[in-house]
N, C-alpha and C. Protein backbone atom coordinates (compact mmCIF):
# COMPACT_ATOMS: atom_id res chain seq x y z
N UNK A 1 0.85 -1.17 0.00
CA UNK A 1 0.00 0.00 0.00
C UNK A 1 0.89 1.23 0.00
N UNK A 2 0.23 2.59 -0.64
CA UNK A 2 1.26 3.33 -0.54
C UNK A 2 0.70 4.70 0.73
N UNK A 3 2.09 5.00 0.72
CA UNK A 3 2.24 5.84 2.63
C UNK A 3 2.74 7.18 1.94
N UNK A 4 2.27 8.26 2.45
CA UNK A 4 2.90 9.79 2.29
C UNK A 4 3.30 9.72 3.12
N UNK A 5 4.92 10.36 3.19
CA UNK A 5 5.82 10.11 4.29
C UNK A 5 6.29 11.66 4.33
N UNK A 6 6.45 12.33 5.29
CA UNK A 6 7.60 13.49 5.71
C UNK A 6 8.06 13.61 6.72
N UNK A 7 9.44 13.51 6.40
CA UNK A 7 9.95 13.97 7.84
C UNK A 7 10.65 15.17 7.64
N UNK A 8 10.88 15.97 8.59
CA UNK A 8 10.54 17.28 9.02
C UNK A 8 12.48 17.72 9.65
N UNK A 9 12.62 19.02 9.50
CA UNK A 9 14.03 19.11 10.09
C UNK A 9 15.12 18.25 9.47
N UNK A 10 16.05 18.35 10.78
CA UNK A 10 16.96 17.51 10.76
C UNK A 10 16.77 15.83 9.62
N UNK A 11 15.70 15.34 10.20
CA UNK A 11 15.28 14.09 9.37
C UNK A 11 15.26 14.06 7.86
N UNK A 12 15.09 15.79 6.75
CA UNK A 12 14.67 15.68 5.96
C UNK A 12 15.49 14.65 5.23
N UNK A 13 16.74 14.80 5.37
CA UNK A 13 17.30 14.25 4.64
C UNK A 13 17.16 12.27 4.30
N UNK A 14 15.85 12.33 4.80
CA UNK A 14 15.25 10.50 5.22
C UNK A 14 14.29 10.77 4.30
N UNK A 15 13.74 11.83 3.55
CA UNK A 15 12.38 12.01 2.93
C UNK A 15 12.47 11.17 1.91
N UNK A 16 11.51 10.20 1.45
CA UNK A 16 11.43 9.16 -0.14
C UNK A 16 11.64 10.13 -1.11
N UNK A 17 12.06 9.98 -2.01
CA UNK A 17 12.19 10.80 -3.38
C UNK A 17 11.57 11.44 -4.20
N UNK A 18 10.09 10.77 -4.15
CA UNK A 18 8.65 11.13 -4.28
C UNK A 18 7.75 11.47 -3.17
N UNK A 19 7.87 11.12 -1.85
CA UNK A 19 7.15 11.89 -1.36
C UNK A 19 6.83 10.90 -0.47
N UNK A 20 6.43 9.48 -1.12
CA UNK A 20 5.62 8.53 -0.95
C UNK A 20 6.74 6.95 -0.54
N UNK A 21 5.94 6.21 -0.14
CA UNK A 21 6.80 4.81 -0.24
C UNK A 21 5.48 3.95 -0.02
N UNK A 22 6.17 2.53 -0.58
CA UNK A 22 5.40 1.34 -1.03
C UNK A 22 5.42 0.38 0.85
N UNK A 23 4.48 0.29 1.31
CA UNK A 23 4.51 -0.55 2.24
C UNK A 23 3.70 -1.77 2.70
N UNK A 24 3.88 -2.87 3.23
CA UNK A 24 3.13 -3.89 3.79
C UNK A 24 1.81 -3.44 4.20
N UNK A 25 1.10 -4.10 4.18
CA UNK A 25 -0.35 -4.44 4.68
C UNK A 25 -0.02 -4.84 6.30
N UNK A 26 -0.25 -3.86 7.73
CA UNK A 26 0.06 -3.82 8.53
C UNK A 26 1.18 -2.70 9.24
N UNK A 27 1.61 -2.32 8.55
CA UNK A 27 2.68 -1.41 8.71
C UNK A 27 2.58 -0.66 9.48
N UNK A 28 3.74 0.23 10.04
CA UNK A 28 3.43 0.90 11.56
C UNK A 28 4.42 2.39 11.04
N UNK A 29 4.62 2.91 11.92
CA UNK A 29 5.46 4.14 11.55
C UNK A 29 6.63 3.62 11.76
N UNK A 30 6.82 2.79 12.95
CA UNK A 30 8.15 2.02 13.13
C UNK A 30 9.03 1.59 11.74
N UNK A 31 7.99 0.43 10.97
CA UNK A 31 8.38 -0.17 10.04
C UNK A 31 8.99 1.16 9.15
N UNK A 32 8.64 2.11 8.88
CA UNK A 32 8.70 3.30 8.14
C UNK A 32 10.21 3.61 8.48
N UNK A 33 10.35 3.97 9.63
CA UNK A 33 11.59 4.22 10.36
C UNK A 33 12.49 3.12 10.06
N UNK A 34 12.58 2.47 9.83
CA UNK A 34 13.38 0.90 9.46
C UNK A 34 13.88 0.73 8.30
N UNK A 35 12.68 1.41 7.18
CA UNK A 35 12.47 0.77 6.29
C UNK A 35 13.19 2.26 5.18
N UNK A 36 13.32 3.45 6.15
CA UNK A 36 14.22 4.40 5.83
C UNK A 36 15.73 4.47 6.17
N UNK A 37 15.77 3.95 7.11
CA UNK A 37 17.12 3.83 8.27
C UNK A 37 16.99 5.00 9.22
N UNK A 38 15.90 5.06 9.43
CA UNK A 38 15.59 6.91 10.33
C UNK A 38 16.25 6.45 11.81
N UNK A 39 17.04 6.37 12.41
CA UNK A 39 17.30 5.90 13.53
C UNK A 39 16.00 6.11 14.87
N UNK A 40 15.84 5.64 15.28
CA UNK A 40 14.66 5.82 16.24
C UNK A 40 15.08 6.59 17.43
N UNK A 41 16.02 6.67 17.86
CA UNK A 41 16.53 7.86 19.08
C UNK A 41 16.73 9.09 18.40
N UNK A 42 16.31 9.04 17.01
CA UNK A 42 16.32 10.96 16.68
C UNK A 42 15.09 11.23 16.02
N UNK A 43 14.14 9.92 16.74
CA UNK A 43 12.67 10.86 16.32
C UNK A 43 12.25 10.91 17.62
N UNK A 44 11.06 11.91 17.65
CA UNK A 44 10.71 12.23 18.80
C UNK A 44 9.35 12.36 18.73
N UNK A 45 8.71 12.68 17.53
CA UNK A 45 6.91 12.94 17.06
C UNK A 45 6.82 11.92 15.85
N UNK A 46 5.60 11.59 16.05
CA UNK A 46 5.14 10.98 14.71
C UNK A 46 3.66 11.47 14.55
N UNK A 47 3.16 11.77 13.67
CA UNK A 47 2.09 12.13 13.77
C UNK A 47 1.37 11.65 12.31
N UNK A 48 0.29 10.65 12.43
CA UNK A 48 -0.56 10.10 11.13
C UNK A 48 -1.63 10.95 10.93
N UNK A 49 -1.59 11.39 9.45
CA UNK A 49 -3.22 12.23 8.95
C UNK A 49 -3.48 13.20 10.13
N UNK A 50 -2.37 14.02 10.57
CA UNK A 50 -2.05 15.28 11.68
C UNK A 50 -2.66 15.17 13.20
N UNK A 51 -2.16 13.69 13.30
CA UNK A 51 -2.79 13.61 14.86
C UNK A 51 -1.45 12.81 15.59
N UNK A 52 -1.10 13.11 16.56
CA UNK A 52 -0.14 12.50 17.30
C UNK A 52 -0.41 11.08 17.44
N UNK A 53 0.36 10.17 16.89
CA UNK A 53 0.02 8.68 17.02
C UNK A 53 0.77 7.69 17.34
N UNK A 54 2.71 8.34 17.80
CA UNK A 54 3.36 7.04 18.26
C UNK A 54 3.58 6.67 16.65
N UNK A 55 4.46 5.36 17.63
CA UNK A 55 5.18 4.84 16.29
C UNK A 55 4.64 3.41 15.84
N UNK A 56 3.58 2.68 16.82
CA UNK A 56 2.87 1.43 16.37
C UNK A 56 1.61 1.58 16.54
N UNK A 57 0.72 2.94 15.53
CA UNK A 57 -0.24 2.52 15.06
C UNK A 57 -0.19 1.45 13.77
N UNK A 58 -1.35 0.95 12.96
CA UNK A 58 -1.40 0.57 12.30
C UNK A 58 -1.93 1.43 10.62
N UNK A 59 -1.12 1.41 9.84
CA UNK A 59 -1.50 2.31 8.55
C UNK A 59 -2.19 1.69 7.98
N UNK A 60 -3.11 2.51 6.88
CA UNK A 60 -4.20 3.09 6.05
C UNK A 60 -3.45 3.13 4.88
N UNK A 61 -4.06 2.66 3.85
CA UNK A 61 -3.55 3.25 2.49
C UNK A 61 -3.79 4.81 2.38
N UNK A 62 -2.94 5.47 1.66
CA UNK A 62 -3.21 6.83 1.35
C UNK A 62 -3.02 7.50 3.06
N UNK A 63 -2.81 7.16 4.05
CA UNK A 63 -2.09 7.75 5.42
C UNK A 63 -1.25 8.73 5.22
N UNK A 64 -0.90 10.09 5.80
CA UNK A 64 -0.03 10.93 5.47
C UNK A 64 0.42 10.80 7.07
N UNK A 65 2.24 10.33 7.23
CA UNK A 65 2.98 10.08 8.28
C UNK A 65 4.01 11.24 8.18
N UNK A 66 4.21 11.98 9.47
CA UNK A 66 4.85 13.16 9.68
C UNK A 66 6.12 12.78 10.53
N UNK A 67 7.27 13.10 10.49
CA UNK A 67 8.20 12.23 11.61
C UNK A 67 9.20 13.77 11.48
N UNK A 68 9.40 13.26 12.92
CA UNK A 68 9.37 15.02 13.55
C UNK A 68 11.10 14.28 14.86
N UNK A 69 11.98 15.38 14.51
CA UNK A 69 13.00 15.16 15.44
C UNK A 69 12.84 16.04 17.10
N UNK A 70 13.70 15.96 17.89
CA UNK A 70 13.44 16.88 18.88
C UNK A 70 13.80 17.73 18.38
N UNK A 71 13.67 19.17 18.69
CA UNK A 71 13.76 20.29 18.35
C UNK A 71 14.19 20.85 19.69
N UNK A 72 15.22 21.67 19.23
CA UNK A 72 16.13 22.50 20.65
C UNK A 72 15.63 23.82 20.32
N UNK A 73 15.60 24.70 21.05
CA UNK A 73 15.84 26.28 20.86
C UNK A 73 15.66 26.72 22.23
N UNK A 74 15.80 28.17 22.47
CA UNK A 74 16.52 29.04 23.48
C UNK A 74 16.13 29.86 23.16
């Protein structure tokens, strides 16, 4: 199924090439993270179709997944 993926900041550089990626039937944000090499100690938000959701919900075709690092400022 396919997933709209962004990650945000620091992460961009994890963004698919299109925008999008091809994933399993079951898939989680985790798998996403894995399945990018996003290391998991430099995310900090995930948020599906703009709602805070952790990293083992279960995806939706057509799901738009947001992956968000910590953010410092002063």
């Amino acid at each position: 199924m396919k997933i709209q993926v962004s990650c945000f900041a620091t992460l961009s550089k994890y963004n698919p090439p299109d925008g999008y990626l091809e994933v399993e039937d079951g898939a989680t944000p985790a798998h996403i993270l894995d399945k990018l090499s996003i290391p998991r100690d430099e995310v900090k938000i995930v948020f599906v179709n703009g709602q805070n959701s952790g990293k083992e919900v279960v995806l939706k075709e057509n799901d738009r997944v947001g992956i968000f690092p910590a953010i410092g400022g002063g």
